[in-house]
Protein backbone atom coordinates (compact mmCIF):
# COMPACT_ATOMS: atom_id res chain seq x y z
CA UNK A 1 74.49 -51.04 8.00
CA UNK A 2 70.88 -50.33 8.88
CA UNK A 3 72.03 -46.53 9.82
CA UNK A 4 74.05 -46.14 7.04
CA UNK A 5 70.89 -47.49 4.46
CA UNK A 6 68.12 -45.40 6.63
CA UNK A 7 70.72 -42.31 5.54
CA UNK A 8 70.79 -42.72 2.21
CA UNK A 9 67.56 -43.48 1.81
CA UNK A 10 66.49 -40.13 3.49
CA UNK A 11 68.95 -38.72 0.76
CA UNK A 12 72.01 -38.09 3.08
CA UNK A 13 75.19 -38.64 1.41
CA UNK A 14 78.48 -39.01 3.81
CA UNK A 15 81.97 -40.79 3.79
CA UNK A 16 83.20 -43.72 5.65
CA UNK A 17 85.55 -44.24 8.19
CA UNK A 18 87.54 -40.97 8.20
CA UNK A 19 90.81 -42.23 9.70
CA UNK A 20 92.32 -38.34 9.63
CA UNK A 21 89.66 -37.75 12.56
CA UNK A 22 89.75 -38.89 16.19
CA UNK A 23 88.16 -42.02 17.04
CA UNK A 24 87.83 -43.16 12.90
CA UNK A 25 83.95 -41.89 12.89
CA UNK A 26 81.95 -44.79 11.47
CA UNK A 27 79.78 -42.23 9.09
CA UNK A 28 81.17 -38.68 8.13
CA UNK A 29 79.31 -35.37 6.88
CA UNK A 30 82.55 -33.23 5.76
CA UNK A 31 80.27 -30.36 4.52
CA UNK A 32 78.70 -30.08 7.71
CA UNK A 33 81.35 -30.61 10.43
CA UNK A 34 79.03 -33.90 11.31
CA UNK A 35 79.90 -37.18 12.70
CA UNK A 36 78.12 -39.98 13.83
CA UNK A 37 79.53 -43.56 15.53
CA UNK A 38 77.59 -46.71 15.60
CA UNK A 39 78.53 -48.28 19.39
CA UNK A 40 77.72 -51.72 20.74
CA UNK A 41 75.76 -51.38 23.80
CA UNK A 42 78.72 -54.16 25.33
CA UNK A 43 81.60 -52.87 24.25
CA UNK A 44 80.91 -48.99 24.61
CA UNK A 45 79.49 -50.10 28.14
CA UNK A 46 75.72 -48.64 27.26
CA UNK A 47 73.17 -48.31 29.88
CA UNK A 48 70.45 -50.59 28.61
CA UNK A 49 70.14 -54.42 29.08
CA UNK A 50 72.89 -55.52 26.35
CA UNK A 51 75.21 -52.81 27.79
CA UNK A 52 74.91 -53.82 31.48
CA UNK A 53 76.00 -57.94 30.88
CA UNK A 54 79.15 -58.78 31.36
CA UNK A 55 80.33 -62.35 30.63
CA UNK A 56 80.64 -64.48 33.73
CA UNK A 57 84.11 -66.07 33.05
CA UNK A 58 87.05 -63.76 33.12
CA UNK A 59 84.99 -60.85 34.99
CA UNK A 60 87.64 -58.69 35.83
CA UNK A 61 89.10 -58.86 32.28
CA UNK A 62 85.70 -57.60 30.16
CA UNK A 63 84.71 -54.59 33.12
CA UNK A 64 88.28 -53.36 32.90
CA UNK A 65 88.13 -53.41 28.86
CA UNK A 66 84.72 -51.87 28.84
CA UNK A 67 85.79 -49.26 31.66
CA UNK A 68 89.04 -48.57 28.95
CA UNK A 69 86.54 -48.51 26.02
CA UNK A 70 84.26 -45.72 27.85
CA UNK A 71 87.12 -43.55 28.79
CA UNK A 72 88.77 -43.82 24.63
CA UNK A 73 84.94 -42.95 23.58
CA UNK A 74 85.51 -39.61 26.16
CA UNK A 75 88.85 -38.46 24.87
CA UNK A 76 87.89 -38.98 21.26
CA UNK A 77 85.00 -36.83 21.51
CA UNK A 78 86.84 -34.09 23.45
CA UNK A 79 88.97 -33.68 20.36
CA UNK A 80 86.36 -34.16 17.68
CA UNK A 81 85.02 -31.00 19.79
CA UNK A 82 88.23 -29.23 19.80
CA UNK A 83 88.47 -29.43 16.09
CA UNK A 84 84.84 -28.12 15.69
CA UNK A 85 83.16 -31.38 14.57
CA UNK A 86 79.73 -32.15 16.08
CA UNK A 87 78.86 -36.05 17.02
CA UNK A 88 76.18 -38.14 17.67
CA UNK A 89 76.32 -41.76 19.03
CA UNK A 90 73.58 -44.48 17.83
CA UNK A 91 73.59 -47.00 20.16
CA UNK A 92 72.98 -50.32 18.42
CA UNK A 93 69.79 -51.04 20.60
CA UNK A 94 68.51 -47.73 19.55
CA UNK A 95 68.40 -49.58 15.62
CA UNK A 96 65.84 -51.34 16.48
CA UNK A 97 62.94 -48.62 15.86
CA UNK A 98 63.56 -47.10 12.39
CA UNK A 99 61.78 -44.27 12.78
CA UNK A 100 62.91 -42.84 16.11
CA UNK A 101 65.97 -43.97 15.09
CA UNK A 102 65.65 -41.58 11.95
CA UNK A 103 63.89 -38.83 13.76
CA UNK A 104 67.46 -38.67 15.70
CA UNK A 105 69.60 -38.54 12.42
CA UNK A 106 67.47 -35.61 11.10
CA UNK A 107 67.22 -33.90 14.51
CA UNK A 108 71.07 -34.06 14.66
CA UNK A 109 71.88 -33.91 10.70
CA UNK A 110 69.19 -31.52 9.85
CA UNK A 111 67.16 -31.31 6.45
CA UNK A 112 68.94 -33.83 3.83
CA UNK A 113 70.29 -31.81 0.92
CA UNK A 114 70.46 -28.62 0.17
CA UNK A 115 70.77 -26.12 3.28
CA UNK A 116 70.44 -26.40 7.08
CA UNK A 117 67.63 -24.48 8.83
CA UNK A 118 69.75 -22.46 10.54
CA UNK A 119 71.74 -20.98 7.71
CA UNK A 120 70.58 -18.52 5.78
């Protein structure tokens, strides 16, 4: 929610949840070939603090289902690629700081609005 608020508020507008695409991409930019996915740190296996824990009962269970998770997240991608869609992951501890957080969006996204800075 706080990614999909800090878009609109920046004057993004997207669609939810496209189902037709690979993976079901959390937010959707049809106009620009643009996904993005909000991941857990623990269940997309992350590399930060959150990412690293695994629970201490039923060990074996959680690495294997986070190892599973990691390799979906791969394939998923691979096709978005193939059908010419561009992604970006935002890693739920990377919510934490707004504005990096939105200097990432509009690095990846580009100007809200109107055209892209590399079209002409």
């Amino acid at each position: 929610m706080k990614v999909r608020s800090l878009l609109h508020r920046s004057g993004f507008r997207f669609r939810l949840h496209r189902k037709d695409l690979p993976g079901t991409p959390d937010i959707v930019f049809p106009s620009r070939k643009k996904v993005i996915f909000v991941h857990g740190c623990f269940w997309h296996g992350h590399d930060c603090k959150a990412g690293r824990k695994i629970p201490k009962s039923n060990t074996e269970y959680w690495a294997d289902k986070i190892s599973r998770n990691v390799v979906r997240d791969a394939e998923q991608s691979y096709s978005l690629t193939e059908k010419g869609w561009d992604r970006l992951i935002v890693w739920e501890c990377e919510t934490k700081d707004e504005k990096q957080m939105k200097e990432k969006l509009i690095r990846f996204l580009g100007p809200p609005g109107g055209r892209r800075k590399d079209e002409k």
